[in-house]
C-alpha atoms as a PDB file:
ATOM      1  CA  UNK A   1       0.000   0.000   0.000  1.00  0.00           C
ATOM      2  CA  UNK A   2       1.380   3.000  -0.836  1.00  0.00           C
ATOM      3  CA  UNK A   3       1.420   5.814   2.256  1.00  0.00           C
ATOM      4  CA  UNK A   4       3.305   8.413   0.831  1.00  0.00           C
ATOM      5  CA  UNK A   5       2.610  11.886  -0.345  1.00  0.00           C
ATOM      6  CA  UNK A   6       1.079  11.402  -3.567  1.00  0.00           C
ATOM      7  CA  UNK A   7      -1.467   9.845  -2.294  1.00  0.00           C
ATOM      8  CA  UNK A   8      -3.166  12.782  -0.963  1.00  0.00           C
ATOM      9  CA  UNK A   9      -3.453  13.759  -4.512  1.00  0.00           C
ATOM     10  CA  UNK A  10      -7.342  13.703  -5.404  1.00  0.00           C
ATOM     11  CA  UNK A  11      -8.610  11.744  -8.484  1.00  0.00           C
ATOM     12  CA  UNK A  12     -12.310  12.528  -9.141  1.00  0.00           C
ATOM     13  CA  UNK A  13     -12.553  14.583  -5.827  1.00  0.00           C
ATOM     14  CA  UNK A  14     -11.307  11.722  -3.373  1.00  0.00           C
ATOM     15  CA  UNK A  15      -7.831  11.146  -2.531  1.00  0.00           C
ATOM     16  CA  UNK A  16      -5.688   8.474  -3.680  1.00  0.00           C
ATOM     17  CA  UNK A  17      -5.451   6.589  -0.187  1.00  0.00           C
ATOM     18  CA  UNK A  18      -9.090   6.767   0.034  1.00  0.00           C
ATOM     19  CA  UNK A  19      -9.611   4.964  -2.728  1.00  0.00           C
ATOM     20  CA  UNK A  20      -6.447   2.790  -2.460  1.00  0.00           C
ATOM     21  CA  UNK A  21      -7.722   2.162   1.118  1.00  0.00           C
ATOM     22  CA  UNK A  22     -11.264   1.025  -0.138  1.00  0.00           C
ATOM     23  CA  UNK A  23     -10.172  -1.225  -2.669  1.00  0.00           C
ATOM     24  CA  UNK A  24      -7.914  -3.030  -0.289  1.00  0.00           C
ATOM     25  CA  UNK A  25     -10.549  -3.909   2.589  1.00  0.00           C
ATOM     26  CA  UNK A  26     -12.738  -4.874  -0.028  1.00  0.00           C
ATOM     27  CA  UNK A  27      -9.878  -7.555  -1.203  1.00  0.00           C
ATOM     28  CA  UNK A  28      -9.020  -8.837   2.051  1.00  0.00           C
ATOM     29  CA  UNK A  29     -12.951  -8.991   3.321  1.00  0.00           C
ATOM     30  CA  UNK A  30     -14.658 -10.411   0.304  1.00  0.00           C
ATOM     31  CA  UNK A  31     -12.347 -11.543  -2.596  1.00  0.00           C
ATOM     32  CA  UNK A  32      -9.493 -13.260  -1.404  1.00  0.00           C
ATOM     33  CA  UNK A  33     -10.623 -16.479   0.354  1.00  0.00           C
ATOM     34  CA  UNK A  34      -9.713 -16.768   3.986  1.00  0.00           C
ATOM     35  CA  UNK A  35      -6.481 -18.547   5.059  1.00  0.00           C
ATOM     36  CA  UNK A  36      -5.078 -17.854   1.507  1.00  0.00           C
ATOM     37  CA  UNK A  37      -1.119 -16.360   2.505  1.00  0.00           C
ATOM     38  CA  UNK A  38      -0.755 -12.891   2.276  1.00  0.00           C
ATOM     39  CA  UNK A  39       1.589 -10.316   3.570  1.00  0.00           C
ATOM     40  CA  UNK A  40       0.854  -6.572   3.974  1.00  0.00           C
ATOM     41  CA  UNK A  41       3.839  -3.477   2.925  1.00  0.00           C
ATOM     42  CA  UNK A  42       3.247   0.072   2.939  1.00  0.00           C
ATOM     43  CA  UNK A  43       5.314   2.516   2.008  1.00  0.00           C
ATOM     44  CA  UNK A  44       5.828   6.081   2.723  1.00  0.00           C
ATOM     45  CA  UNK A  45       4.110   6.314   6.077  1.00  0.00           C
ATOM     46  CA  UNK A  46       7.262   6.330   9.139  1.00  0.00           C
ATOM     47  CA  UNK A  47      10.276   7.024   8.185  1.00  0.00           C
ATOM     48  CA  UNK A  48      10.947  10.917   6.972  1.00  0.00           C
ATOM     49  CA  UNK A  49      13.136  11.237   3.838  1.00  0.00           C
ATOM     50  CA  UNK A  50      13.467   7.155   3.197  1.00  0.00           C
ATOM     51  CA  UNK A  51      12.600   4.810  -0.017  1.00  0.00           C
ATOM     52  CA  UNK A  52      11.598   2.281   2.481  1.00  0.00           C
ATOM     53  CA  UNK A  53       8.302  -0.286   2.753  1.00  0.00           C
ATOM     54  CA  UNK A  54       7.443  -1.870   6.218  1.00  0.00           C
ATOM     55  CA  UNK A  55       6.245  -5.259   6.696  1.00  0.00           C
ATOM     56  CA  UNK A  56       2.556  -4.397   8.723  1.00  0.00           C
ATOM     57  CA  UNK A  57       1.464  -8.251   7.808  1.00  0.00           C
ATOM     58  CA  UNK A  58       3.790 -11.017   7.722  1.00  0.00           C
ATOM     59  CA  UNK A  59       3.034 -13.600   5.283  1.00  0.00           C
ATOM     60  CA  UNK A  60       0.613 -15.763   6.775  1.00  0.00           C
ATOM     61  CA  UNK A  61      -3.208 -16.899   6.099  1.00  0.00           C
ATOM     62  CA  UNK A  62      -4.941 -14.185   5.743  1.00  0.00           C
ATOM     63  CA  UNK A  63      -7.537 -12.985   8.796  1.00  0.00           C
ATOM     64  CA  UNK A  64      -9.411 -10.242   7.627  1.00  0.00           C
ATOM     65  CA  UNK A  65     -10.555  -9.106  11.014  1.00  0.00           C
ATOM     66  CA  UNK A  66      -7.123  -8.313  11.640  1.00  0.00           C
ATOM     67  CA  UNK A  67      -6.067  -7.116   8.100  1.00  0.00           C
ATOM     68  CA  UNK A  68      -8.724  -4.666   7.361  1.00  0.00           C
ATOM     69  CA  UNK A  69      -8.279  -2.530   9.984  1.00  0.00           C
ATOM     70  CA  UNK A  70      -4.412  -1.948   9.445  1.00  0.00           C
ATOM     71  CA  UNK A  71      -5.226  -0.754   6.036  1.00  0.00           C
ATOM     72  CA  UNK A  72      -8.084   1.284   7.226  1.00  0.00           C
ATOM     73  CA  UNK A  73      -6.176   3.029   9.983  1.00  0.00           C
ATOM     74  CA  UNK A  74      -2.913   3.595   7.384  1.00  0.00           C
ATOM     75  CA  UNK A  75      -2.664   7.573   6.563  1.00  0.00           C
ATOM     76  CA  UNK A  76      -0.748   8.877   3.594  1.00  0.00           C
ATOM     77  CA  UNK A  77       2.121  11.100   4.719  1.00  0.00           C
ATOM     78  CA  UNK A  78       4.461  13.639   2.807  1.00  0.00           C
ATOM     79  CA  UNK A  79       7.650  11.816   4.065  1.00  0.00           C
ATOM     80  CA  UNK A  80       9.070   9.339   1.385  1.00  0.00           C
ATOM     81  CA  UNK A  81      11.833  10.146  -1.030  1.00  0.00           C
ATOM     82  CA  UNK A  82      12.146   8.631  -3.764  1.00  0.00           C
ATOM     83  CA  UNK A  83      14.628   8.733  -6.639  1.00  0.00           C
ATOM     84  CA  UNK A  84      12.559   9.102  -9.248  1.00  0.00           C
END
């Protein structure tokens, strides 16, 4: 998931995390089956002036109930730096 300042951009009047944010829970609570592995990375959201992801979900079956609200509780940040 990316955290970082572009995504406080708007597209069609919502913000980028908004609708990154929405699309997620909607994955984790009602596409992907239950118990299938997944691991969670976001990006952009600690560490001032760093290219760097953190691991939020290790790789394990997925549990929704504790999934979805990591995603729904992540906040884009102006922080990142990237090199691009």
């Amino acid at each position: 998931l990316d955290a970082s300042g572009s995504m406080l951009q708007r597209l069609e009047g919502r913000r980028r995390i908004d609708i990154a944010r929405e699309v997620l829970v909607d994955l984790v609570e009602n596409t992907i089956p239950s118990g299938t592995p997944l691991a969670l990375r976001i990006f952009g959201h600690r560490t001032p002036d760093a290219c760097q992801t953190d691991l939020e979900v290790p790789l394990t079956p997925l549990d929704p109930a504790r999934t979805a609200p990591i995603i729904r509780q992540t906040e884009a940040e102006s922080l990142a730096s990237t090199t691009i």
